[in-house]
PDB file of N, CA and C in Angstrom:
ATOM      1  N   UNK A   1     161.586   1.539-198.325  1.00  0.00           N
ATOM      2  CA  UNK A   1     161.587   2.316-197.107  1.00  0.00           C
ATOM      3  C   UNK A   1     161.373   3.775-197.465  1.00  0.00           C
ATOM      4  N   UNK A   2     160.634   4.316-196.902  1.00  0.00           N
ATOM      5  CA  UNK A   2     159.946   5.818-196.793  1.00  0.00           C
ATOM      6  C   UNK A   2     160.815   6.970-196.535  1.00  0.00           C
ATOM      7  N   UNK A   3     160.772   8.154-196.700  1.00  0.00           N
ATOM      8  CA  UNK A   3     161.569   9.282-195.893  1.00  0.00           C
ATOM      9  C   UNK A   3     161.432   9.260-194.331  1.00  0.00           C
ATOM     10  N   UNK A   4     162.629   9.475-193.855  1.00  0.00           N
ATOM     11  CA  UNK A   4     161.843   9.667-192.454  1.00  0.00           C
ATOM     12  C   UNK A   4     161.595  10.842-192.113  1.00  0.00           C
ATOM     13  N   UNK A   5     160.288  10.820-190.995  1.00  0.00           N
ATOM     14  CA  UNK A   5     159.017  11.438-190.588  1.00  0.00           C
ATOM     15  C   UNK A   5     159.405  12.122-189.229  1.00  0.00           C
ATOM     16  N   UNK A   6     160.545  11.533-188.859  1.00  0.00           N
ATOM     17  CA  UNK A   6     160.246  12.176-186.903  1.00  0.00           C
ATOM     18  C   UNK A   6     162.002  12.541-186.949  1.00  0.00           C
ATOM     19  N   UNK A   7     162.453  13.504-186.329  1.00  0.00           N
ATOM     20  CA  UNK A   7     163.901  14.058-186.218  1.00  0.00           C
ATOM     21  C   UNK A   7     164.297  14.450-184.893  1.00  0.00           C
ATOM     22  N   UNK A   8     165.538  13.976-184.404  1.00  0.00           N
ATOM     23  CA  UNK A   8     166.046  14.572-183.354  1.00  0.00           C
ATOM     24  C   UNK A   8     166.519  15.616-183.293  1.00  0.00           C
ATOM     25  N   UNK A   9     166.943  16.531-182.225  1.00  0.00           N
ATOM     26  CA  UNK A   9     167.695  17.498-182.106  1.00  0.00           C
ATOM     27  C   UNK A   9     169.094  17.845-182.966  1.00  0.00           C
ATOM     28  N   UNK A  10     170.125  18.093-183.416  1.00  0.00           N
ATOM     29  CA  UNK A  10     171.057  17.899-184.378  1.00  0.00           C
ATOM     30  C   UNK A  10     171.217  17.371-185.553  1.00  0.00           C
ATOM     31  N   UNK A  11     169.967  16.547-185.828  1.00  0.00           N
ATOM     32  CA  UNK A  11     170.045  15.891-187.633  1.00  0.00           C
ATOM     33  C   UNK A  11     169.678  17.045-188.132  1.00  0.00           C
ATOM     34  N   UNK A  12     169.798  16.642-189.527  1.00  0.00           N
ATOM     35  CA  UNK A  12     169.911  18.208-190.389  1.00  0.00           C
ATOM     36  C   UNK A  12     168.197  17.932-191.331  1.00  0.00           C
ATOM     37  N   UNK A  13     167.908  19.019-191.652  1.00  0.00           N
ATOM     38  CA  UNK A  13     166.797  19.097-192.093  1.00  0.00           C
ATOM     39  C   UNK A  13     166.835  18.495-193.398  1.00  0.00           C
ATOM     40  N   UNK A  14     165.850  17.339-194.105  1.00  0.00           N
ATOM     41  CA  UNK A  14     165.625  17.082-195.472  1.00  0.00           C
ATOM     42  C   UNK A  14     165.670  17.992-196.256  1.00  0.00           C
ATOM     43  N   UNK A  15     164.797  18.376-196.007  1.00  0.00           N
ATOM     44  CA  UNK A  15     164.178  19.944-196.955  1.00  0.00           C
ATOM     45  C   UNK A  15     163.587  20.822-196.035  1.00  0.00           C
ATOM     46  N   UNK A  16     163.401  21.705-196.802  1.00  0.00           N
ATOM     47  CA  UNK A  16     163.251  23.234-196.684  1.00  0.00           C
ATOM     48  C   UNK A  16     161.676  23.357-195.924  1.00  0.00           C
ATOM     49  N   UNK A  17     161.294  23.980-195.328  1.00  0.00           N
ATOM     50  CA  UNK A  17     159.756  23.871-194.678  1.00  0.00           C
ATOM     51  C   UNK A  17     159.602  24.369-192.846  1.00  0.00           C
ATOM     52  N   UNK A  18     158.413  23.757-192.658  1.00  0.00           N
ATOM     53  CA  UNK A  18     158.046  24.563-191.183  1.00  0.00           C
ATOM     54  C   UNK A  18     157.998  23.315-190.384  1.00  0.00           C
ATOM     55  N   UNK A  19     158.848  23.074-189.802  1.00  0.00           N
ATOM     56  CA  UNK A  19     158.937  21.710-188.931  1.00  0.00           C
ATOM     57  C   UNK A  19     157.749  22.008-187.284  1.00  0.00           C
ATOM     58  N   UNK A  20     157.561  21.185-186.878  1.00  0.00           N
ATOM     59  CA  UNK A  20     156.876  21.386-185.419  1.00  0.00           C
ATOM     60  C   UNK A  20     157.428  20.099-184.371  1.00  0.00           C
ATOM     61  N   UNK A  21     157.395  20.348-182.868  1.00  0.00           N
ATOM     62  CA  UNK A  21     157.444  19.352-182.286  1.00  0.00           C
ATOM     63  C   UNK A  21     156.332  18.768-181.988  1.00  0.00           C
ATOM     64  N   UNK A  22     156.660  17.512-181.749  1.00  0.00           N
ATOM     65  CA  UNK A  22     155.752  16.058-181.188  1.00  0.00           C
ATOM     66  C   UNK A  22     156.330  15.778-179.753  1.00  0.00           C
ATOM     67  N   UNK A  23     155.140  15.101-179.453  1.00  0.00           N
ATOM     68  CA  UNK A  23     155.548  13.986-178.094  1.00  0.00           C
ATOM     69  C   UNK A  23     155.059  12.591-178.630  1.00  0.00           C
ATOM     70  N   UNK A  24     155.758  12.223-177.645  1.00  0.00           N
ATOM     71  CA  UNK A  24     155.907  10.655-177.789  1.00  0.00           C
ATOM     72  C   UNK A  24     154.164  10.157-177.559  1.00  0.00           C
ATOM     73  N   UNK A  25     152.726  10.854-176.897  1.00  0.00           N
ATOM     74  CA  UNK A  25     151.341  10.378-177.356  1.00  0.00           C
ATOM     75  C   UNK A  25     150.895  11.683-177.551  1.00  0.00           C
ATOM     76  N   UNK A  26     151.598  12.505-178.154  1.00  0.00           N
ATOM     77  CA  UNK A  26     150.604  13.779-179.133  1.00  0.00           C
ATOM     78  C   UNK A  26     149.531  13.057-179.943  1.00  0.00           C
ATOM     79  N   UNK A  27     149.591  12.020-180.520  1.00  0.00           N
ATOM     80  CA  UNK A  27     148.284  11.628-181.083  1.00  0.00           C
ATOM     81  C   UNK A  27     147.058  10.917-180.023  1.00  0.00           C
ATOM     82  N   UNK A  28     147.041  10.825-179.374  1.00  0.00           N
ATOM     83  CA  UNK A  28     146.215  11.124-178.254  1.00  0.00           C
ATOM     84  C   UNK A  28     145.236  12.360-177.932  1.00  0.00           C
ATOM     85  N   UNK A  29     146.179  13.170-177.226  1.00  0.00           N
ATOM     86  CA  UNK A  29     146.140  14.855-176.723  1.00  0.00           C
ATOM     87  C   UNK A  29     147.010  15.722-177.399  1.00  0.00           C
ATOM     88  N   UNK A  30     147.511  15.241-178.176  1.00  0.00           N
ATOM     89  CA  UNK A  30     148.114  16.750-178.697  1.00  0.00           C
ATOM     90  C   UNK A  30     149.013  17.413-177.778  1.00  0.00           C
ATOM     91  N   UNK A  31     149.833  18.237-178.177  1.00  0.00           N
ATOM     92  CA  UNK A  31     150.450  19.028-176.746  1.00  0.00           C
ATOM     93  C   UNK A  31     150.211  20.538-177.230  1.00  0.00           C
ATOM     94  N   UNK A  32     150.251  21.362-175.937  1.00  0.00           N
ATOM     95  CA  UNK A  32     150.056  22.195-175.509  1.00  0.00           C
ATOM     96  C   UNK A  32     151.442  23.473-176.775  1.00  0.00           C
ATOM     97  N   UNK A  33     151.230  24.228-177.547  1.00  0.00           N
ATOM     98  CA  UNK A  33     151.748  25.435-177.532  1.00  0.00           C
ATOM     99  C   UNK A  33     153.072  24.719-177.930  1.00  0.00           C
ATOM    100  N   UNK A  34     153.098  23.943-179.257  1.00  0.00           N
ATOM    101  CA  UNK A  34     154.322  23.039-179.515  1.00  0.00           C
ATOM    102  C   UNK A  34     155.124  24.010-180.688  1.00  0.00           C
ATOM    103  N   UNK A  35     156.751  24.344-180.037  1.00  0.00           N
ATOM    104  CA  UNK A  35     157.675  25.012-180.834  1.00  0.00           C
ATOM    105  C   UNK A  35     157.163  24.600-182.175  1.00  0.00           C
ATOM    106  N   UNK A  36     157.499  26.094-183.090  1.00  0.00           N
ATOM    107  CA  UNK A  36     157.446  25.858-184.728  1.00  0.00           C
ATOM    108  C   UNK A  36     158.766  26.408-185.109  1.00  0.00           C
ATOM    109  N   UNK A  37     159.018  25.670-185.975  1.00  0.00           N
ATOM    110  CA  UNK A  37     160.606  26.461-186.887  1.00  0.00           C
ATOM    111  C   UNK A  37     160.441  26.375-188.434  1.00  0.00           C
ATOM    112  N   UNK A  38     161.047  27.526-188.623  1.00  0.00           N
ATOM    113  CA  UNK A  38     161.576  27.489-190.692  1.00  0.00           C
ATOM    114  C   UNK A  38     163.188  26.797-190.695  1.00  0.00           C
ATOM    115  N   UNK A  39     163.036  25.525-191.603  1.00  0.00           N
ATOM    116  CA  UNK A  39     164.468  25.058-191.518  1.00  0.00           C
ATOM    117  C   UNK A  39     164.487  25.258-192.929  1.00  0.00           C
ATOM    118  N   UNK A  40     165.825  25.445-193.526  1.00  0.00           N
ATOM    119  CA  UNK A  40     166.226  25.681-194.882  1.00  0.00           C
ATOM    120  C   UNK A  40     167.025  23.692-195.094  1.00  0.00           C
ATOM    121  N   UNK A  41     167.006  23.248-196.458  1.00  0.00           N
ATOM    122  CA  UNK A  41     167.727  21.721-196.507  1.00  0.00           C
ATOM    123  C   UNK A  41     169.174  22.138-195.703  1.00  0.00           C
ATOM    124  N   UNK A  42     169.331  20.856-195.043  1.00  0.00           N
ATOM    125  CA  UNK A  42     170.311  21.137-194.026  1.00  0.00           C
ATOM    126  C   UNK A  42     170.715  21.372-193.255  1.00  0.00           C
ATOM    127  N   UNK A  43     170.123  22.302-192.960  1.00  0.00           N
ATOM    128  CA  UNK A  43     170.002  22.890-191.364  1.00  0.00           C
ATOM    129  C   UNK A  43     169.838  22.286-190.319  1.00  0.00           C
ATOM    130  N   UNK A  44     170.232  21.945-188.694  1.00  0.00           N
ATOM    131  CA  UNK A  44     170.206  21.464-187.928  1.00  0.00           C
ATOM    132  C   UNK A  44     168.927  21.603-187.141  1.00  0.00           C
ATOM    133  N   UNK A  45     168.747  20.847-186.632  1.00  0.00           N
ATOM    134  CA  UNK A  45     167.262  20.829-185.687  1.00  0.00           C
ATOM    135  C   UNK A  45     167.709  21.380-184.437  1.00  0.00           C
ATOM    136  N   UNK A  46     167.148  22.337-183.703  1.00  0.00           N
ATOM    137  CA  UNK A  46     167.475  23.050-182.339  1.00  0.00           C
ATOM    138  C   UNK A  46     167.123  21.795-181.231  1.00  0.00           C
ATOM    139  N   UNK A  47     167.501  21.938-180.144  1.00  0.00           N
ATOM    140  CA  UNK A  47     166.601  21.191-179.007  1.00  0.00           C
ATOM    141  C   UNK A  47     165.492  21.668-178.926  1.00  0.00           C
ATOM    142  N   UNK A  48     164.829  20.478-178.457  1.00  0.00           N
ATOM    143  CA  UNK A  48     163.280  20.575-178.495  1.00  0.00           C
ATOM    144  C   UNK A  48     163.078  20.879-176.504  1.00  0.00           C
ATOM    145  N   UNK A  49     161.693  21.309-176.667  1.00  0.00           N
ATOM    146  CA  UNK A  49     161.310  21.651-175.365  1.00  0.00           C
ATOM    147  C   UNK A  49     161.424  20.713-174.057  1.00  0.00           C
ATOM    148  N   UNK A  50     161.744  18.937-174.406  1.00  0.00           N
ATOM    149  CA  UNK A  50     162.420  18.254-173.313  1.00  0.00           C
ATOM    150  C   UNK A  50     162.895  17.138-174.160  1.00  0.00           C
ATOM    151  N   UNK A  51     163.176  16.541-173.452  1.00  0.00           N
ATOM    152  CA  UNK A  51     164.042  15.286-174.414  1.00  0.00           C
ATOM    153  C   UNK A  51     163.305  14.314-175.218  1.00  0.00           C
ATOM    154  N   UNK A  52     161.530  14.180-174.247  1.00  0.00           N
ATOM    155  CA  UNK A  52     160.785  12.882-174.834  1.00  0.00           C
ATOM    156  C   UNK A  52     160.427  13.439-176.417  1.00  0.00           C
ATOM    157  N   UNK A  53     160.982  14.538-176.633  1.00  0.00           N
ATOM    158  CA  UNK A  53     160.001  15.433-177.867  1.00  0.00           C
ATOM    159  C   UNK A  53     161.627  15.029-179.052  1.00  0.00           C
ATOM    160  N   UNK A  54     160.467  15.226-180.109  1.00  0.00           N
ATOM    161  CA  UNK A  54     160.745  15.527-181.378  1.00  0.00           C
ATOM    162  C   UNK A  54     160.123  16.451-182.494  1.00  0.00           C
ATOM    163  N   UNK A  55     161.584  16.651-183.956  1.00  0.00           N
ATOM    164  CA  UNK A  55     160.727  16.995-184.552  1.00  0.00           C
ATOM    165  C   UNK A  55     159.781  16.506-185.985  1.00  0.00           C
ATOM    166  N   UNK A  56     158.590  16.796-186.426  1.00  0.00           N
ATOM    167  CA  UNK A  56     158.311  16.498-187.748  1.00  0.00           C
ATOM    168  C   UNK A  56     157.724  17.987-188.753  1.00  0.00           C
ATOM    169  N   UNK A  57     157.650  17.208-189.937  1.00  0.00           N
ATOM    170  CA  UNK A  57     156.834  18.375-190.634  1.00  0.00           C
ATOM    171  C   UNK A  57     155.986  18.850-190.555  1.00  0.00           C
ATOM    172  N   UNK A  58     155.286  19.825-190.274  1.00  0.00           N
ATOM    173  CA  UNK A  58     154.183  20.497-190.251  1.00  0.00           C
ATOM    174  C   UNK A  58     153.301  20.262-191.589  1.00  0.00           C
ATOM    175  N   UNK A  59     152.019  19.786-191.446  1.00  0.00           N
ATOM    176  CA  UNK A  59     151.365  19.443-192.159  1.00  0.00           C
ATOM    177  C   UNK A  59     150.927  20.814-193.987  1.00  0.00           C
ATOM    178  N   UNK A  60     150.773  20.351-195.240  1.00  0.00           N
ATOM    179  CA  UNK A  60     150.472  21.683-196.205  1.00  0.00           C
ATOM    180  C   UNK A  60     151.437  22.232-196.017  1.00  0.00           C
ATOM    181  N   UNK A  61     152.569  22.058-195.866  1.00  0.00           N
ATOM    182  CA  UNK A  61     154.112  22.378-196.260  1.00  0.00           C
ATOM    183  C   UNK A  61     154.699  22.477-197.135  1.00  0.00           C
TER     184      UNK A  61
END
């Protein structure tokens, strides 16, 4: 089993990097002007812009 890829609001960050949100068919269309954050290992994930969203890593991280 793999690292996981997609994070809710309050789990703590793997590692260190520039996380972004998703929607549930961003691979589709993409969304519009999607929050970016710097999380340090550990750190908690903020709420995302509505509930269907999550977060992942930002790609060359």
């Amino acid at each position: 089993m793999g690292e996981q890829t997609e994070f809710k609001p309050g789990m703590t960050a793997p590692n260190n990097g520039t996380y972004i949100e998703i929607g549930e068919n961003d691979f589709h269309m993409g969304i519009t002007n999607p929050k970016q954050i710097q999380l340090k290992q550990g750190e908690k994930f903020p709420e995302t812009t509505n509930k269907d969203r999550k977060w992942t890593k930002k790609g060359n991280d």
